[in-house]
Structures are given as structure tokens and as C-alpha cells.
C-alpha atoms as a PDB file:
ATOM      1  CA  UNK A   1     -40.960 -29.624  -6.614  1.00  0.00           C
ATOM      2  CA  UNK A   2     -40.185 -26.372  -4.736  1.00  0.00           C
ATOM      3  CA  UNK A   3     -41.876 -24.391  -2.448  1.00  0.00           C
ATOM      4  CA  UNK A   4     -40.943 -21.088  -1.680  1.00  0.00           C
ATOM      5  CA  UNK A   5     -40.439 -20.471   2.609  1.00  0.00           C
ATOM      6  CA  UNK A   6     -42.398 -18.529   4.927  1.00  0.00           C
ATOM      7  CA  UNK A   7     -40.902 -14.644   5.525  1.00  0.00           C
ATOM      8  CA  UNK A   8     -39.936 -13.774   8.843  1.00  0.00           C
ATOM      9  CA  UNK A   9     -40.134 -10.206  10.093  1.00  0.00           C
ATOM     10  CA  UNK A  10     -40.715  -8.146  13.278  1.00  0.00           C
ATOM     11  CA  UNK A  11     -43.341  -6.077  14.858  1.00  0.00           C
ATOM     12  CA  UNK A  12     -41.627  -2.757  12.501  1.00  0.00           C
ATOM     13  CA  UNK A  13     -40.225  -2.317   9.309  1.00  0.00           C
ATOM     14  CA  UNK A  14     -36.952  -3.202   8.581  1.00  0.00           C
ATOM     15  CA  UNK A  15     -34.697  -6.195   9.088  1.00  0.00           C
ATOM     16  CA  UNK A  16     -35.472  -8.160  12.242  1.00  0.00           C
ATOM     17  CA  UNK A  17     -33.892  -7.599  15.739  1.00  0.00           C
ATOM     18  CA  UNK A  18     -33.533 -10.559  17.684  1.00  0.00           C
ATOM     19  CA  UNK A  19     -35.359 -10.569  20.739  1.00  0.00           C
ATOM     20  CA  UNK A  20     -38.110  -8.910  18.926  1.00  0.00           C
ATOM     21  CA  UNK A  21     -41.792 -11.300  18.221  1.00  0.00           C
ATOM     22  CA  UNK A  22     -41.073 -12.816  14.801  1.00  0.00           C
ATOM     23  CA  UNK A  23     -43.917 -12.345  12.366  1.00  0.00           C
ATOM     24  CA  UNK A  24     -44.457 -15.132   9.832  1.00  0.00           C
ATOM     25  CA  UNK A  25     -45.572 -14.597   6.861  1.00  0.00           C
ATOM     26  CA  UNK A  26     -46.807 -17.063   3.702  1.00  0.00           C
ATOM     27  CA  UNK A  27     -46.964 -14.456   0.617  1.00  0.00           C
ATOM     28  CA  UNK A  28     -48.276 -11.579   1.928  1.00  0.00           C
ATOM     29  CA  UNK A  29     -50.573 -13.312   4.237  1.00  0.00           C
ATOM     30  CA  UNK A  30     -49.660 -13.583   7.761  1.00  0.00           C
ATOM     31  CA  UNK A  31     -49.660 -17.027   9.589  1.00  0.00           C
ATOM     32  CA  UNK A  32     -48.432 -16.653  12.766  1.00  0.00           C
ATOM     33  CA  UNK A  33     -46.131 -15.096  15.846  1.00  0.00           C
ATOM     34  CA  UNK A  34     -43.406 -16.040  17.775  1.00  0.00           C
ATOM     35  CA  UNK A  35     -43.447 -14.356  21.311  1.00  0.00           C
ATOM     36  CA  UNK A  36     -40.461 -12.343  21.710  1.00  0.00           C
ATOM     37  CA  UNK A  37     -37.532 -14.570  21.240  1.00  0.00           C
ATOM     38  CA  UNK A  38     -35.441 -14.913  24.682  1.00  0.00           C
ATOM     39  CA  UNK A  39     -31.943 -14.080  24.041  1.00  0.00           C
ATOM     40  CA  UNK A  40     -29.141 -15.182  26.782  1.00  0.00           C
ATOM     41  CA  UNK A  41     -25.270 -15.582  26.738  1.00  0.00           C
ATOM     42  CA  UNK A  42     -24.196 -12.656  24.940  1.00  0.00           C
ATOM     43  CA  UNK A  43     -26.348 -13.628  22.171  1.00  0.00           C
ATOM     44  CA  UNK A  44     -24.744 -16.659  21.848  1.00  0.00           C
ATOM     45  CA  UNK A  45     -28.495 -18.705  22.881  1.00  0.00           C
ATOM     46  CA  UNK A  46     -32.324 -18.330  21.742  1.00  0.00           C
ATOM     47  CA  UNK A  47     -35.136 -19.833  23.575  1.00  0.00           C
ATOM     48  CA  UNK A  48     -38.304 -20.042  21.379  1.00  0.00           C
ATOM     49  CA  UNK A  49     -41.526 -20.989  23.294  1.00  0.00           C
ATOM     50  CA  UNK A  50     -45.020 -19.352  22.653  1.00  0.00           C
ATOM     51  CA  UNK A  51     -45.911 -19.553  18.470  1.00  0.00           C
ATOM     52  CA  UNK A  52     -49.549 -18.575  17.825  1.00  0.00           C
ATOM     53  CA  UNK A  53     -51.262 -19.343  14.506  1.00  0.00           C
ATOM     54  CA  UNK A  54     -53.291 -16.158  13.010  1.00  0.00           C
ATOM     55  CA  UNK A  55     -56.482 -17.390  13.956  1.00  0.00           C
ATOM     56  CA  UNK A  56     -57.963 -17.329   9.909  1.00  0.00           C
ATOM     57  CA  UNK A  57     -54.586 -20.058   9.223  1.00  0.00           C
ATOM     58  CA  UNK A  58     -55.433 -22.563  12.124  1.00  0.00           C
ATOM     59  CA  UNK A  59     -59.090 -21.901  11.341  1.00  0.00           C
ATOM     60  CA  UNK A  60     -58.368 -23.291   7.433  1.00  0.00           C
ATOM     61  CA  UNK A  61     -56.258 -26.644   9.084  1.00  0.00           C
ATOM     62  CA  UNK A  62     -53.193 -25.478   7.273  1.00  0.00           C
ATOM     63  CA  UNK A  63     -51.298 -27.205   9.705  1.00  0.00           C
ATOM     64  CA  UNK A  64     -48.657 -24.313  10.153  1.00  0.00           C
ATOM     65  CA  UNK A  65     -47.089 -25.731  13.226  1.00  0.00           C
ATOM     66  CA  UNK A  66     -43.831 -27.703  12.040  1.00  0.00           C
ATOM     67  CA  UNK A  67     -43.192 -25.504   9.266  1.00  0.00           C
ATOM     68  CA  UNK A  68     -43.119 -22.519  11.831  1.00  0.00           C
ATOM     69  CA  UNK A  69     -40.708 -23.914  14.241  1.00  0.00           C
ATOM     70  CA  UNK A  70     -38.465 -25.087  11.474  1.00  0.00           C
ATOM     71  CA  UNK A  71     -38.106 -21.568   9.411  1.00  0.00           C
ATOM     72  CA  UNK A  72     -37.755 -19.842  13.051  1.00  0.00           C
ATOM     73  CA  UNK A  73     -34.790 -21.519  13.627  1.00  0.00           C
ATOM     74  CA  UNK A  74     -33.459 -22.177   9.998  1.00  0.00           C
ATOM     75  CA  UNK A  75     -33.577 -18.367   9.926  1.00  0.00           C
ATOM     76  CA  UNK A  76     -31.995 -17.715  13.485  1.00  0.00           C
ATOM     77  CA  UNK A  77     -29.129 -20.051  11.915  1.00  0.00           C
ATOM     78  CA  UNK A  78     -28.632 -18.066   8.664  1.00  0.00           C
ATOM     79  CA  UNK A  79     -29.283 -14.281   9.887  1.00  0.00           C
ATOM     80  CA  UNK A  80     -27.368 -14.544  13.700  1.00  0.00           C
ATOM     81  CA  UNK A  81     -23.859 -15.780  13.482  1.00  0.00           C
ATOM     82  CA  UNK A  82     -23.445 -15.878  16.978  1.00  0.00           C
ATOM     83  CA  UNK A  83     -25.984 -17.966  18.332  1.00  0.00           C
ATOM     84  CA  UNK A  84     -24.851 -21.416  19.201  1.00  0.00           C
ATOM     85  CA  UNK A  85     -27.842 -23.104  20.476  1.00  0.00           C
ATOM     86  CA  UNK A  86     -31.689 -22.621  20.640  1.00  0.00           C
ATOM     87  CA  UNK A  87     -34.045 -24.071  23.455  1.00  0.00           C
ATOM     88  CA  UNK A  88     -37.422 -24.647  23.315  1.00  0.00           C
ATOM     89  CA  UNK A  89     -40.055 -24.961  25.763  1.00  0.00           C
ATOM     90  CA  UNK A  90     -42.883 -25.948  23.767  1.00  0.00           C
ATOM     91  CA  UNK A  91     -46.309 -26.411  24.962  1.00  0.00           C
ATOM     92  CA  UNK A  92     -50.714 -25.910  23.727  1.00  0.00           C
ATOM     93  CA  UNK A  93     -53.902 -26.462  25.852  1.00  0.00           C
ATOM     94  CA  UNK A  94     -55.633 -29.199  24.843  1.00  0.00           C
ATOM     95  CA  UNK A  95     -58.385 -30.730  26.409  1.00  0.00           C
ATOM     96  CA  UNK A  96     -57.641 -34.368  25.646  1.00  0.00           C
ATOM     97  CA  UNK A  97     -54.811 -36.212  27.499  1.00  0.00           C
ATOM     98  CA  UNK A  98     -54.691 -38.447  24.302  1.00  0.00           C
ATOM     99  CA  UNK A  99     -54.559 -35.514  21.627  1.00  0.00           C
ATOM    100  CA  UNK A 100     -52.301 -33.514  23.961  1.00  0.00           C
ATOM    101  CA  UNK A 101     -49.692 -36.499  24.261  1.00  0.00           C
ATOM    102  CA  UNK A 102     -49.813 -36.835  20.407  1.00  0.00           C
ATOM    103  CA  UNK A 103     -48.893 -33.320  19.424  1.00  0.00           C
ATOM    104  CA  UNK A 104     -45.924 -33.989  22.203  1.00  0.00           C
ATOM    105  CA  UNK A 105     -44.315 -37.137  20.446  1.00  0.00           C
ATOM    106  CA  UNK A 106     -44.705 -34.945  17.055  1.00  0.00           C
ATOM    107  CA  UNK A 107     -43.355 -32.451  18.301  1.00  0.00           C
ATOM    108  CA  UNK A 108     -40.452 -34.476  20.243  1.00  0.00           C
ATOM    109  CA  UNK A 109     -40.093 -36.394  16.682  1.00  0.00           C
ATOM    110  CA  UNK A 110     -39.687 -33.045  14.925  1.00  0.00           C
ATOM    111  CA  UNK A 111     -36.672 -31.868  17.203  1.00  0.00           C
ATOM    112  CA  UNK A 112     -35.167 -35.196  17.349  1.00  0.00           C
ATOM    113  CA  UNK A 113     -35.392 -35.310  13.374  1.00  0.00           C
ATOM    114  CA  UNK A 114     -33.151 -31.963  13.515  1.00  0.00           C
ATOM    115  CA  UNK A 115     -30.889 -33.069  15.865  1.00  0.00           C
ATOM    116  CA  UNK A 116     -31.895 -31.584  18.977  1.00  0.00           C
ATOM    117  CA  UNK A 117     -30.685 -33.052  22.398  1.00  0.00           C
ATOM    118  CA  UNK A 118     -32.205 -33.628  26.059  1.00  0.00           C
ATOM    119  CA  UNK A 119     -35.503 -34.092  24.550  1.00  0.00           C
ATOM    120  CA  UNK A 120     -37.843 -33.775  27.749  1.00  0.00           C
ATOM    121  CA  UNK A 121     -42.100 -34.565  27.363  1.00  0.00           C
ATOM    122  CA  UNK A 122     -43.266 -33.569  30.870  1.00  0.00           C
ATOM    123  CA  UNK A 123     -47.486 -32.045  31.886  1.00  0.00           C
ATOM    124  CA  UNK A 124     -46.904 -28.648  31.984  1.00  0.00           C
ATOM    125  CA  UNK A 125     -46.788 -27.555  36.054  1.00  0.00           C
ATOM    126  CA  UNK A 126     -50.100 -25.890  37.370  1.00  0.00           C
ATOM    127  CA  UNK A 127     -52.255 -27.127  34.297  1.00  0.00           C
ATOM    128  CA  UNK A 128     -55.995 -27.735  34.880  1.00  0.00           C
ATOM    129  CA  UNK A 129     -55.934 -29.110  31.009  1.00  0.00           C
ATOM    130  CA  UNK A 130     -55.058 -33.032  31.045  1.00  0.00           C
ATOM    131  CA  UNK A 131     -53.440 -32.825  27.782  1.00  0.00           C
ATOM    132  CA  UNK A 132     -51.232 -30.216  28.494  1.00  0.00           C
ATOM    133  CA  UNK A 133     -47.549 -31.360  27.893  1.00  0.00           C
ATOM    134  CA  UNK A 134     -44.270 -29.058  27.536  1.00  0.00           C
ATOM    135  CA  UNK A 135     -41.747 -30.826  25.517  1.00  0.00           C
ATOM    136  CA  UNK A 136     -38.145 -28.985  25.882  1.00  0.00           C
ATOM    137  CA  UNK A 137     -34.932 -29.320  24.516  1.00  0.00           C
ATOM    138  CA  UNK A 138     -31.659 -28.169  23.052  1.00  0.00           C
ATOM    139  CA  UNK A 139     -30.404 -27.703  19.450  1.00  0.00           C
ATOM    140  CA  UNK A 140     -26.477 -26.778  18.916  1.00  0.00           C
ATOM    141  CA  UNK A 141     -25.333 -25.391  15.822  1.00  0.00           C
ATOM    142  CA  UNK A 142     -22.965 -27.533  14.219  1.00  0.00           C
ATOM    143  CA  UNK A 143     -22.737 -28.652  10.626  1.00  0.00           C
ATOM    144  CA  UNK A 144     -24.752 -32.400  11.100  1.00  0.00           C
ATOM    145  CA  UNK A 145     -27.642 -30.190  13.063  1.00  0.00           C
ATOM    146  CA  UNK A 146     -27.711 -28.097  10.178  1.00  0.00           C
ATOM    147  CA  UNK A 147     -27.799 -30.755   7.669  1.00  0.00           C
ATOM    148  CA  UNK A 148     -30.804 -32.400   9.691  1.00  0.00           C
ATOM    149  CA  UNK A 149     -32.544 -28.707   9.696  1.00  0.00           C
ATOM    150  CA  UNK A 150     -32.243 -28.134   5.980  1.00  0.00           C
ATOM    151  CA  UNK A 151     -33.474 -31.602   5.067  1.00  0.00           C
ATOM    152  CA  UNK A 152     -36.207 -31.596   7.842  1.00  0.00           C
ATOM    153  CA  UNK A 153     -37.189 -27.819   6.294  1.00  0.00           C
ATOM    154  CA  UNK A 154     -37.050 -28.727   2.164  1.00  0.00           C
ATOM    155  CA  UNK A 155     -39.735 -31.665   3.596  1.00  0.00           C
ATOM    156  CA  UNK A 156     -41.983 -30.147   4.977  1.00  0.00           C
ATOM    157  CA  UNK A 157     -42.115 -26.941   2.798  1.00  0.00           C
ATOM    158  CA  UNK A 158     -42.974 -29.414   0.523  1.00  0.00           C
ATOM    159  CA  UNK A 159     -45.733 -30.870   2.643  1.00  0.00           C
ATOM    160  CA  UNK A 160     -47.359 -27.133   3.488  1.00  0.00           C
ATOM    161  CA  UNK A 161     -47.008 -26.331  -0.443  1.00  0.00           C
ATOM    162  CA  UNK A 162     -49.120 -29.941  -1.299  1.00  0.00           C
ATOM    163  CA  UNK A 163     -51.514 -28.990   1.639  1.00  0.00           C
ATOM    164  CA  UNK A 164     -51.918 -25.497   0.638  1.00  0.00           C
ATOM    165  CA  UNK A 165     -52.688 -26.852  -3.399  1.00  0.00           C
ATOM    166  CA  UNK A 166     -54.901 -29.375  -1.842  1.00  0.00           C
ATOM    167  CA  UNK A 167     -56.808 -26.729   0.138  1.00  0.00           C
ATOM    168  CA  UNK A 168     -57.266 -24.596  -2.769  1.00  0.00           C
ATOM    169  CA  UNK A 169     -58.622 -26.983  -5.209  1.00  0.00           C
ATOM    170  CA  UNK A 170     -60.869 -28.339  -2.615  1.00  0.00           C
ATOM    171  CA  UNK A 171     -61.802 -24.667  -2.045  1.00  0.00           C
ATOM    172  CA  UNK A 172     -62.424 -23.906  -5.658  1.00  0.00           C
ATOM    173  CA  UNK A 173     -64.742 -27.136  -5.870  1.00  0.00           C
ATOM    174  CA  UNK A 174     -67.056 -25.891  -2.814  1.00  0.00           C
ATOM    175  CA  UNK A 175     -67.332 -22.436  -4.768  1.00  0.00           C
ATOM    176  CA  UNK A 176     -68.241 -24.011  -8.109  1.00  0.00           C
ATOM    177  CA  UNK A 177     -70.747 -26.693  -6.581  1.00  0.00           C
ATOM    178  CA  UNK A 178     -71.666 -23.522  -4.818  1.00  0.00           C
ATOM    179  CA  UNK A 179     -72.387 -22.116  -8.325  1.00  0.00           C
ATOM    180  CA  UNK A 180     -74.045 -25.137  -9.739  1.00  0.00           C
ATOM    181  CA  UNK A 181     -76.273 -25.589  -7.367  1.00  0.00           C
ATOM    182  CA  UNK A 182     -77.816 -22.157  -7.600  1.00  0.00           C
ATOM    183  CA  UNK A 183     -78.309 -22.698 -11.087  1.00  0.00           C
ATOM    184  CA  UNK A 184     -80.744 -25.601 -10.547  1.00  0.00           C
ATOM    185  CA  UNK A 185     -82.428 -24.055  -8.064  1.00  0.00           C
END
């Protein structure tokens, strides 16, 4: 089974410009933006930090997240020959020290699967939330990275796509016991 991947574009029309936000897109829907994109080095390194899901997406539990970071950089890789490495400084408020160190060993597990280095959980500095973690690290372009990436990517583009089916159907069956239970009324 194939799923097709999400579209990445910028804030205008045309093809992107790095340093731009990146818009993501699933269809024609949109899921989600990438701060600007910090480029350093001549172009030669990315730092990705601050993704927000469209509110309507994180509001459904899609569970956009992994499938996000790994398109960003799948499609830094493809479209920008000359950057060598992304970093990542990735962090999200949460309330719960448990739930917040959670999302940082998934997120940890994620890089790690795609062969990211210097892997670092730490709280994030001045944070009044007790689950607030940053996890950072260090991904280098080279053909085993890029292996990891593509395999890590077909996954879960494969998870969203059963997610998304399951979402439907269970969407569809709210609307027709919707219907059904008017009818008996």
C-alpha cells in the first residue's frame, strides 16, 4: 500500500525559497507550518524548530507530527543540493511532566531512527510548563542517513494514510448513526 506525501510550499506562489515558512499541505487541505527555516553556512545547514498543526488537523487527532518533520527534511534533501546537515531544536508546552517527557523520547526515537546524531532531551530554559522538553540534534546528509529517512518516511506515510482511512470511516459511521437515529425519533 501507498500513500501519496504531504506538499510543501511557501507563504507565495511558486516553488519554495528556503528560508521561507514551509506550508504543508495533505490534498488541498492544509495541515501545518514550519516557522521560517534558519539557513546558515552558505546554505550548506537548515535548522527546523517551531511546526504548528492547522488547528482543524490537531483538533481531528490526525497525529501530523512525525509525518511533518520527516517530509520537511526528505524535501530539504531532494530540492537543496547544498545543504549538508539539518538541526533541530524541537520543543511543545505541555502541562504534564509525564506527557511532555513522552513526546521527547518519540521524538528523540524518530531522529535516532533517521540517523541523526548528538541527540540532546533537556527542559526547555525559562519554562513555567513542567513538561516542557527541547530535544536537539544533528542530521548529515550522507547516503545511510538517507536510506534511514526514506524508510522512516514510506512508514509512516503509511501510518497517516491508515489513520486518515480509519478517521473517515469512523466519521462516516457518526453521520449515518446520526441519520438513523433521527429516523426513530
Amino acid at each position: 500500500m501507498s500513500f501519496a506525501k504531504l506538499r510543501i510550499t511557501g507563504p507565495r506562489p511558486g516553488p519554495y525559497v528556503l528560508g521561507e515558512p514551509m506550508h504543508l499541505f495533505d490534498g488541498d487541505v492544509q495541515v501545518g507550518t514550519l516557522d521560517p527555516v534558519v539557513v546558515a553556512d552558505g546554505g550548506t545547514l537548515v535548522h527546523i524548530e517551531h511546526f504548528r498543526a492547522v488547528h482543524t488537523v490537531s483538533h481531528r487527532k490526525r497525529e501530523i507530527g512525525k509525518l511533518a518533520l520527516l517530509e520537511m527534511v526528505a524535501f530539504i534533501a531532494e530540492t537543496f543540493s547544498n545543504v549538508q546537515i539539518v538541526t533541530f531544536s524541537l520543543s511543545r508546552a505541555i502541562n504534564s511532566y509525564g506527557d511532555g517527557m513522552k513526546l521527547a523520547g518519540a521524538r528523540s526515537e524518530l531522529l535516532y531512527r533517521i540517523g541523526a546524531k548528538n541527540i540532546v532531551i533537556a527542559p526547555k530554559p525559562d519554562s513555567f510548563e513542567v513538561g516542557h522538553f527541547m530535544v536537539s540534534a544533528v542530521w548529515e546528509y550522507n547516503p545511510s542517513n538517507l536510506a534511514a529517512l526514506t524508510e522512516a518516511l514510506e512508514s509512516e506515510r503509511e501510518a497517516y494514510g491508515l489513520r486518515e482511512a480509519a478517521a473517515a470511516e469512523s466519521e462516516e459511521r457518526q453521520d449515518n448513526s446520526s441519520w438513523i437515529k433521527k429516523l426513530f425519533r
